[in-house]
Protein backbone atom coordinates (compact mmCIF):
# COMPACT_ATOMS: atom_id res chain seq x y z
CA UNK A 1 0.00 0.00 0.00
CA UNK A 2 2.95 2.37 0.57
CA UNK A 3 6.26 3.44 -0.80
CA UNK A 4 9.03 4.89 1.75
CA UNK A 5 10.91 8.00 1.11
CA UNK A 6 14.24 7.86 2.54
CA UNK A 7 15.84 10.70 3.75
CA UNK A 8 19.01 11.54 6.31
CA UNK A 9 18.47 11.34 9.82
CA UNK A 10 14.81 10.33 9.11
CA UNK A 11 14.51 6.55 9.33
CA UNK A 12 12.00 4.79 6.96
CA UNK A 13 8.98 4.47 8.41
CA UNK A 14 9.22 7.85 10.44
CA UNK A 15 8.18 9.86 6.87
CA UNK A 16 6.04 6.84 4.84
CA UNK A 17 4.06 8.36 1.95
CA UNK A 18 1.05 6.83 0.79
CA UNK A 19 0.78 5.72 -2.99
CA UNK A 20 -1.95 7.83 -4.10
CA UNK A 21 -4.22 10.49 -3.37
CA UNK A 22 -7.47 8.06 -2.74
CA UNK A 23 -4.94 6.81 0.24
CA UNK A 24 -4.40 9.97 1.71
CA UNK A 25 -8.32 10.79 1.96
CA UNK A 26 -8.78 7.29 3.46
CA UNK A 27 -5.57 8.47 5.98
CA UNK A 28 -7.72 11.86 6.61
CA UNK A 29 -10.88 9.95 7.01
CA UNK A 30 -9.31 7.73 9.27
CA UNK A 31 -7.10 9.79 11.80
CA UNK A 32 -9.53 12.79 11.99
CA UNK A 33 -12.90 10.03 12.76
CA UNK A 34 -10.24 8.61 15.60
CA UNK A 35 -9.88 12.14 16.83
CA UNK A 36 -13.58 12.75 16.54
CA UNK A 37 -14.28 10.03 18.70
CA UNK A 38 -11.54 11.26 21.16
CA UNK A 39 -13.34 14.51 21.88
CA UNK A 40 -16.31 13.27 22.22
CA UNK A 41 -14.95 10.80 25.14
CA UNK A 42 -14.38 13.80 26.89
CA UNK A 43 -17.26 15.67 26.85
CA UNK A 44 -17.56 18.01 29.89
CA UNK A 45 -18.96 16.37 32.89
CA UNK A 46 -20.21 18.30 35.90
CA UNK A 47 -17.55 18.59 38.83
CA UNK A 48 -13.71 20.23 39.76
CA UNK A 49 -12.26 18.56 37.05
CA UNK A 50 -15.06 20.22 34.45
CA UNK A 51 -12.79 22.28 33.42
CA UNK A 52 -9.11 20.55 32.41
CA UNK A 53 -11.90 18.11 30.44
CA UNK A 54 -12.64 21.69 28.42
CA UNK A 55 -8.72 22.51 28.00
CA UNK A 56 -7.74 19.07 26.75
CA UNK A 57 -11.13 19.11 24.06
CA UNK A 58 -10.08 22.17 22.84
CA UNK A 59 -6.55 21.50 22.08
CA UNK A 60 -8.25 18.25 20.43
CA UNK A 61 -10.18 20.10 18.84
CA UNK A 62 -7.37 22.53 17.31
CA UNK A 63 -5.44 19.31 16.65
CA UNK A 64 -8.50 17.80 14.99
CA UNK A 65 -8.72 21.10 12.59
CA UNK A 66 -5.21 21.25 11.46
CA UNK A 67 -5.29 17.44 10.17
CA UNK A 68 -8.57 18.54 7.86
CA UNK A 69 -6.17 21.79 7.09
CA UNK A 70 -3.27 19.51 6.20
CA UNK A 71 -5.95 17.62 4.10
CA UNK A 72 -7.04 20.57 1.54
CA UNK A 73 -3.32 21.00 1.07
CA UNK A 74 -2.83 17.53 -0.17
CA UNK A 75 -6.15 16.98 -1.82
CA UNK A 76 -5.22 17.24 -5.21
CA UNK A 77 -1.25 17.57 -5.04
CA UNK A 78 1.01 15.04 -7.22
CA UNK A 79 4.30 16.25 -6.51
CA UNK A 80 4.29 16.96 -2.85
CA UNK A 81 3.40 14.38 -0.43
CA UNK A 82 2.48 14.26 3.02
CA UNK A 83 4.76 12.33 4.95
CA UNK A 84 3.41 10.11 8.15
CA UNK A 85 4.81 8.61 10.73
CA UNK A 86 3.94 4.96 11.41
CA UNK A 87 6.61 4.08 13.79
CA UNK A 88 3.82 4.15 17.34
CA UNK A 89 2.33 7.57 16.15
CA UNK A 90 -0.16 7.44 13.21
CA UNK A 91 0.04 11.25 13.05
CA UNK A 92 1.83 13.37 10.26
CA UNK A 93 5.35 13.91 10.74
CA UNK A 94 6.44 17.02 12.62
CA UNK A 95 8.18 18.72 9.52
CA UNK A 96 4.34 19.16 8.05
CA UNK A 97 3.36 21.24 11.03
CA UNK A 98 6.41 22.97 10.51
CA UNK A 99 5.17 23.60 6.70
CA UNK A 100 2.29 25.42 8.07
CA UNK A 101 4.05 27.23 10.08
CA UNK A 102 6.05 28.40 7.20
CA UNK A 103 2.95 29.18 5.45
CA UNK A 104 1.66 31.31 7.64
CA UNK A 105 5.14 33.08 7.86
CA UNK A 106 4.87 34.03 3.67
CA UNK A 107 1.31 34.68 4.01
CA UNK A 108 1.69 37.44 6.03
CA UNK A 109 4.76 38.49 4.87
CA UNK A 110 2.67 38.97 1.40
CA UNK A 111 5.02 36.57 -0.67
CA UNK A 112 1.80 34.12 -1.58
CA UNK A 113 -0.33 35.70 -4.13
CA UNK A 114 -4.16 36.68 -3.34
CA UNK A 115 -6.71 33.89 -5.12
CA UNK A 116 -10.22 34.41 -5.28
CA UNK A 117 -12.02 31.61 -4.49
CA UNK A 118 -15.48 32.62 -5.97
CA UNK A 119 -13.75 33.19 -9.23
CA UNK A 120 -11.97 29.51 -8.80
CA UNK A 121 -15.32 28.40 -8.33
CA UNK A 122 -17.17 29.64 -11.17
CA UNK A 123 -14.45 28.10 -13.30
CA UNK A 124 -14.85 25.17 -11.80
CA UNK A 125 -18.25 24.90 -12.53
CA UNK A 126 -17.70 26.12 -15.95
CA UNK A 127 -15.70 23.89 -16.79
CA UNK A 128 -18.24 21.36 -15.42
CA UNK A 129 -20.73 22.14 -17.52
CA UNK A 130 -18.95 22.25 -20.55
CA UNK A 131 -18.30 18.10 -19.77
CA UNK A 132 -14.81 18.37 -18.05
CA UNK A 133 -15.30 15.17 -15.53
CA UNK A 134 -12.54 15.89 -13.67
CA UNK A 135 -10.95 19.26 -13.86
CA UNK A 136 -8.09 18.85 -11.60
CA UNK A 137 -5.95 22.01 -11.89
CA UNK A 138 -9.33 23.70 -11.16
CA UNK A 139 -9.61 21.84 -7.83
CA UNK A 140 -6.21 21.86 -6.70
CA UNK A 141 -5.65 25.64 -7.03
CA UNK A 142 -9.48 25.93 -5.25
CA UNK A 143 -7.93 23.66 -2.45
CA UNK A 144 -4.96 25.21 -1.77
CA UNK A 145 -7.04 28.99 -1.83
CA UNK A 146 -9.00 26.99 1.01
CA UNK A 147 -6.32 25.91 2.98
CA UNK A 148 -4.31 29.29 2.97
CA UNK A 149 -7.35 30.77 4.04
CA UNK A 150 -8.09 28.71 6.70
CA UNK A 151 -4.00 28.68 7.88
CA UNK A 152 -4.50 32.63 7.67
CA UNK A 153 -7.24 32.56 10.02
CA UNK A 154 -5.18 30.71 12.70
CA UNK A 155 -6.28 28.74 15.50
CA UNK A 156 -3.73 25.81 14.12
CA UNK A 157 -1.58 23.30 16.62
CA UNK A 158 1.92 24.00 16.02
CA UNK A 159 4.95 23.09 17.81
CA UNK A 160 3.58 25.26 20.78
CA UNK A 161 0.39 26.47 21.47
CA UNK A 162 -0.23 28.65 24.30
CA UNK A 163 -2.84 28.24 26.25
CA UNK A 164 -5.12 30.02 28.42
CA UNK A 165 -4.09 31.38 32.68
CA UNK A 166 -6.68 30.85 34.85
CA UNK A 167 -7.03 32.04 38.12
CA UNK A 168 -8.03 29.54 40.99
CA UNK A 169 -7.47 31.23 43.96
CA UNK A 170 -6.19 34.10 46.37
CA UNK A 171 -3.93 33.69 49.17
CA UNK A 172 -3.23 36.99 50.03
CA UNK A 173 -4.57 40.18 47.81
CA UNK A 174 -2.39 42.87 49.15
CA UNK A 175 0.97 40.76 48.45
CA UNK A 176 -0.71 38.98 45.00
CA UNK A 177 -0.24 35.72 46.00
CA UNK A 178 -2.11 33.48 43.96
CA UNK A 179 -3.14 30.17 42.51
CA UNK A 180 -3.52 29.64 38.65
CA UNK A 181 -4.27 26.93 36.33
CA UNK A 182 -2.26 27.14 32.60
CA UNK A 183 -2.67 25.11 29.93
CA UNK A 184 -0.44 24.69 26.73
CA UNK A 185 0.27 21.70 23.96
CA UNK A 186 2.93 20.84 21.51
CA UNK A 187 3.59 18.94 18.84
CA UNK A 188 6.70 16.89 19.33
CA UNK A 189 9.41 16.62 17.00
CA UNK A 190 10.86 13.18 18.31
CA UNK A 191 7.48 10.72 18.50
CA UNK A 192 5.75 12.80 16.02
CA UNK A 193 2.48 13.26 18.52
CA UNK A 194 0.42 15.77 20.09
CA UNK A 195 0.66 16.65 23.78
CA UNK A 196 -1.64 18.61 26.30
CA UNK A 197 0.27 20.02 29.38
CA UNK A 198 -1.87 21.33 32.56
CA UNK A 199 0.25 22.90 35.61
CA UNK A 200 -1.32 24.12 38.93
CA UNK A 201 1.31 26.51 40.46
CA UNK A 202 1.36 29.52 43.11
CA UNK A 203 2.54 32.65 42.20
CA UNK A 204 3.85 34.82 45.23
CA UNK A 205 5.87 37.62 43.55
CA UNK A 206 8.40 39.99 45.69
CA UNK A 207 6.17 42.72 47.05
CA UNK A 208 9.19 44.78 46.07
CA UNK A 209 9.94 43.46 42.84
CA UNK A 210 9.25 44.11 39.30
CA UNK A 211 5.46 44.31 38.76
CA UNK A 212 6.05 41.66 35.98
CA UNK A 213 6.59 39.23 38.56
CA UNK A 214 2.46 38.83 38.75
CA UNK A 215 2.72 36.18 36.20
CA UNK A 216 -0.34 37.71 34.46
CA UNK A 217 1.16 41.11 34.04
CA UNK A 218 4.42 39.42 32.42
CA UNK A 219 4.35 38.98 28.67
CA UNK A 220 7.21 36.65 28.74
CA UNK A 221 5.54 34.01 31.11
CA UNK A 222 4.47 32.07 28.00
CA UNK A 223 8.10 32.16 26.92
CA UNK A 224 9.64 30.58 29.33
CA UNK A 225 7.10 28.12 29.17
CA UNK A 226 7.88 27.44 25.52
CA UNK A 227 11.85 27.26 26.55
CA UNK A 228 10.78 25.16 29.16
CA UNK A 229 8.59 22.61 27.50
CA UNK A 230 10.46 18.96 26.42
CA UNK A 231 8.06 16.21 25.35
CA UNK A 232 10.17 13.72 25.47
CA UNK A 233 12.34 14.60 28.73
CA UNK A 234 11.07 13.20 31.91
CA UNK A 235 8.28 14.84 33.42
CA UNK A 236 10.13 16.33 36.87
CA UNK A 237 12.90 17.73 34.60
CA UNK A 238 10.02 19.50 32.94
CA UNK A 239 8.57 20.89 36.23
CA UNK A 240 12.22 21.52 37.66
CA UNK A 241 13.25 23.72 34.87
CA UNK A 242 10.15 25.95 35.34
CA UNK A 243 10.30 25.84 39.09
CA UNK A 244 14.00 27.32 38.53
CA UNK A 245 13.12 29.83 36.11
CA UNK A 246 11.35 32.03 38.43
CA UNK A 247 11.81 32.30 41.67
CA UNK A 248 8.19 33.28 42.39
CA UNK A 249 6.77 30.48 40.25
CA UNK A 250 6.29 27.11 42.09
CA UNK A 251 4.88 24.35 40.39
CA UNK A 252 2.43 22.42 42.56
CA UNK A 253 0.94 20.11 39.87
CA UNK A 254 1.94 19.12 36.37
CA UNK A 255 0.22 16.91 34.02
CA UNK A 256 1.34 15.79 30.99
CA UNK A 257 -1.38 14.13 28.33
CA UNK A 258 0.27 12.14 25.63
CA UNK A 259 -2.29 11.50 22.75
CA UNK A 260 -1.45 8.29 20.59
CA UNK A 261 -0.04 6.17 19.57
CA UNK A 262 -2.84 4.79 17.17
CA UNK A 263 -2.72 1.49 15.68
CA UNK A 264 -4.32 0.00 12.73
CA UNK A 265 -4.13 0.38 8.88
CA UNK A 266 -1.22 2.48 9.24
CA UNK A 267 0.93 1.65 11.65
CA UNK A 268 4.21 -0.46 11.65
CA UNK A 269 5.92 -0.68 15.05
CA UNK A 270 8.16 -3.09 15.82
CA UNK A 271 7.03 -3.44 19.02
CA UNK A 272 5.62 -7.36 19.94
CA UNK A 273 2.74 -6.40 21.56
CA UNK A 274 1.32 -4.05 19.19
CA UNK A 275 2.24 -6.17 16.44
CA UNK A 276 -0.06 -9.31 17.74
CA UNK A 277 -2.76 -6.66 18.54
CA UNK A 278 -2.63 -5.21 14.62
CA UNK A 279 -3.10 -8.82 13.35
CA UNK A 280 -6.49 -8.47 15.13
CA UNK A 281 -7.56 -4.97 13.70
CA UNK A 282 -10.06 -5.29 10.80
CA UNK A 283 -10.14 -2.33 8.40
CA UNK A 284 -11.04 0.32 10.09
CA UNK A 285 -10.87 -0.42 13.39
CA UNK A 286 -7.79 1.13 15.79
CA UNK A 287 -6.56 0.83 18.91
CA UNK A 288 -5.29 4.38 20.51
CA UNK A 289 -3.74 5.10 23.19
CA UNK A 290 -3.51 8.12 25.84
CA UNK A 291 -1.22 8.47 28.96
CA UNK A 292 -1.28 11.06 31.31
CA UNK A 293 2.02 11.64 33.65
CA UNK A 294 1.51 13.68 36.62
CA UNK A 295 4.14 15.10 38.78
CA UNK A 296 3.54 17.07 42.07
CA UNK A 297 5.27 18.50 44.85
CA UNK A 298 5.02 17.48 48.49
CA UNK A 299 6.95 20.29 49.63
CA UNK A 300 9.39 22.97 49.53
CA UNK A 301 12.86 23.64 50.33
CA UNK A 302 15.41 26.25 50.64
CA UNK A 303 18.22 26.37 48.01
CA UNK A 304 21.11 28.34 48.83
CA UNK A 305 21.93 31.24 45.74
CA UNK A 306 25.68 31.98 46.90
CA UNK A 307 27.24 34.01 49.37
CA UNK A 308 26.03 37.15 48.27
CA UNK A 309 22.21 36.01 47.36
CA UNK A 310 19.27 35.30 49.70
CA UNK A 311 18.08 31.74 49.92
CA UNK A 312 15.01 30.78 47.22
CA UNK A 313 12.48 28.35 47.80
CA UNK A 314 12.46 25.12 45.16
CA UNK A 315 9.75 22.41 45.07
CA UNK A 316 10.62 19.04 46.11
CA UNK A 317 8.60 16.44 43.71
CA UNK A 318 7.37 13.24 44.64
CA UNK A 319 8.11 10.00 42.33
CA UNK A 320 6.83 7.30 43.38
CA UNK A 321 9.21 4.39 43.86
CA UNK A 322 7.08 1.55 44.32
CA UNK A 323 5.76 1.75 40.80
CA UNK A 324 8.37 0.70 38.17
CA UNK A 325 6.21 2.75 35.21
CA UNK A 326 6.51 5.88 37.73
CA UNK A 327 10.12 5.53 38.32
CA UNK A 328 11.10 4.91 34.76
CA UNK A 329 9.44 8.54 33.93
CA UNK A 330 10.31 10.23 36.90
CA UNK A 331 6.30 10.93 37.81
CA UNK A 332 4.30 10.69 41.11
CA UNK A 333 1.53 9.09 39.08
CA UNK A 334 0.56 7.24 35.47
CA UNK A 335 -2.77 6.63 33.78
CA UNK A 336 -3.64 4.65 30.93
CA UNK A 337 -6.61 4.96 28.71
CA UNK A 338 -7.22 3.29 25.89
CA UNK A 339 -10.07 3.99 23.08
CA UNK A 340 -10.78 1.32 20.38
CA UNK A 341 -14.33 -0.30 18.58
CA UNK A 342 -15.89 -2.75 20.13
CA UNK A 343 -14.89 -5.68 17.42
CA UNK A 344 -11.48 -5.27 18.96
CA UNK A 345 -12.20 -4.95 22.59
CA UNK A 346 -13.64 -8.54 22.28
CA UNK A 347 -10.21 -9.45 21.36
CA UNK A 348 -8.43 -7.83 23.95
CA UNK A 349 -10.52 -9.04 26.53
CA UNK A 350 -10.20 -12.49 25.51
CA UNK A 351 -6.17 -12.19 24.53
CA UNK A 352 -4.48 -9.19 26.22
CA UNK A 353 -6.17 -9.31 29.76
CA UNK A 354 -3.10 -8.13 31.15
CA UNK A 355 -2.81 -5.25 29.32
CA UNK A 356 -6.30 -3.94 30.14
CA UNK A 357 -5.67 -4.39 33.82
CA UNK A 358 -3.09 -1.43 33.80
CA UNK A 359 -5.37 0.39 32.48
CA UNK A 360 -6.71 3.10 34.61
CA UNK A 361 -10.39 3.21 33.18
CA UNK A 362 -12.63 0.67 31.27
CA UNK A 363 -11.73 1.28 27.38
CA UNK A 364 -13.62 3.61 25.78
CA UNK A 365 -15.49 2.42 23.17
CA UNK A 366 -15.85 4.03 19.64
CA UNK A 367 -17.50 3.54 16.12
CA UNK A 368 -15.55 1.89 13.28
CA UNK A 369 -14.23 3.93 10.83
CA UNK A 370 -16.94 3.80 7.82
């Protein structure tokens, strides 16, 4: 069904191209119905976590929009392909949400040419009524007017997406001590997925310092975020390198949501496991997978600055050492969730019982892929 294109420091499978444009609207049908299915899993439920339910759908969501983006870009092209990685991801390959990025970047710079779509479409149906089955150009060039119109618009995942700062609490309103809630996702260039990143800290700025030290007066807060954010890294090097950004930042809870890896029509992992599982997929069923890491802090301690600098306060985070999974990412706590079609949970409960039981939920269940 494929061909490989081989490039560098790219292995094979990492940037597979289908072999025609019929497979790459199956591919689009297929991931985006997954991701469909995904949101709708989490659908806001009443209670404190109501709202981290509403962060994750949302950067879903965004996700979910910039695959059916990716999709008018491809629709019609023969000389370009979209590359995907089926090495446990099932998502495009990062360098295609760098494209976009790109995109954007010559959009606004002016150095992509205006098209008017009405006029593309009156040709199109011109051309239509005069016989012309298939007018291709037509419908490329209308595609592509589409998709730089939607990139223009915005509201695309990228590499980093900033979130929204919510406040959760006040400790103090003459000093500005407060509790917040932030939210931000990436797109990671090593495993080629999409991840959702929630962090519960206190701010408690100097009431002599720099006004910008009320996290929601300081426009480079999302910054250091961004600097700060490593998919692949473990999870208390993550909070560690934000709690020692800012002295008046501390990082009370971090959760990290890793969506995928899917598997089904196109994946090929080497992995054992999810190799005996795809021999049990039919067409357009899938198996995906979600894990969320959490580290938090149990405390804090003094850290000495030098000689000639006060002392600063540092979180101490908690891994938990009698779970191997925990200590192997550095995390106080790991959940597994798993969404798949029914056809295939029959399997899984009859083949891969052990599997399930790590799970930290009953399987979500979701439509086939039609």
């Amino acid at each position: 069904m494929k061909t490989i294109d081989i490039e560098s420091h790219f292995t094979e499978l990492d940037r597979s191209i289908l072999v025609n444009n019929v497979e790459y609207e199956r591919y689009f049908d297929f991931v985006t119905h997954i991701l469909d299915a995904f949101t709708a899993a989490f659908a806001p439920k009443n209670g404190v976590q109501e709202y981290e339910v509403h962060i994750v759908q949302d950067f879903a969501l965004r996700f979910l929009h910039t695959l059916r983006t990716l999709s008018l870009k491809y629709l019609f092209e023969d000389s370009d392909q979209m590359r995907i990685d089926v090495t446990a991801s099932g998502f495009p390959n990062h360098l295609e949400i760098r494209k976009i990025a790109a995109d954007q970047s010559l959009l606004k710079a002016g150095s992509i040419p205006a098209v008017n779509e009405e006029t593309l479409k009156r040709q199109l149906l011109d051309k239509l009524i005069q016989g012309e089955s298939e007018p291709r150009s037509t419908l490329q060039k209308l595609a592509l007017a589409q998709y730089h119109s939607t990139i223009e618009k915005g509201e695309l995942f990228g590499e980093f997406v900033p979130g929204n700062l919510r406040e959760l609490k006040t400790f103090d309103d003459k000093r500005k001590t407060k509790r917040f809630l932030c939210s931000w996702a990436s797109f990671d260039t090593v495993t080629n997925r999409p991840f959702v990143y929630l962090m519960v800290f206190d701010n408690d700025p100097d009431p002599e310092g720099e006004k910008t030290q009320q996290v929601d007066k300081d426009p480079h807060f999302v910054d250091m975020i961004r600097k700060c954010t490593h998919n692949t890294a473990p999870l208390k090097v993550v909070a560690s390198d934000i709690d020692e950004a800012y002295a008046w930042v501390h990082p009370k809870v971090l959760k990290r949501i890793d969506i995928g890896p899917i598997l089904g029509a196109y994946d090929r992992t080497e992995d054992e496991q999810a190799v005996e599982i795809g021999k049990h997929i039919p067409p357009g069923h899938f198996v995906m997978h979600v894990t969320t890491e959490i580290m938090f802090s149990v405390g804090q301690e003094k850290k000495n600055m030098g000689l000639l600098s006060k002392s600063e306060l540092r979180e101490v985070f908690h891994v938990d050492e009698t779970n191997k999974d925990c200590m192997e990412r550095m995390v106080s706590e790991v959940q597994n969730y798993l969404f798949t079609t029914h056809t295939v949970m029959q399997y899984l409960s009859d083949s891969q019982k052990e599997m399930l039981k790590e799970l930290s939920a009953p399987p979500f269940i979701c439509p086939p892929v039609t």
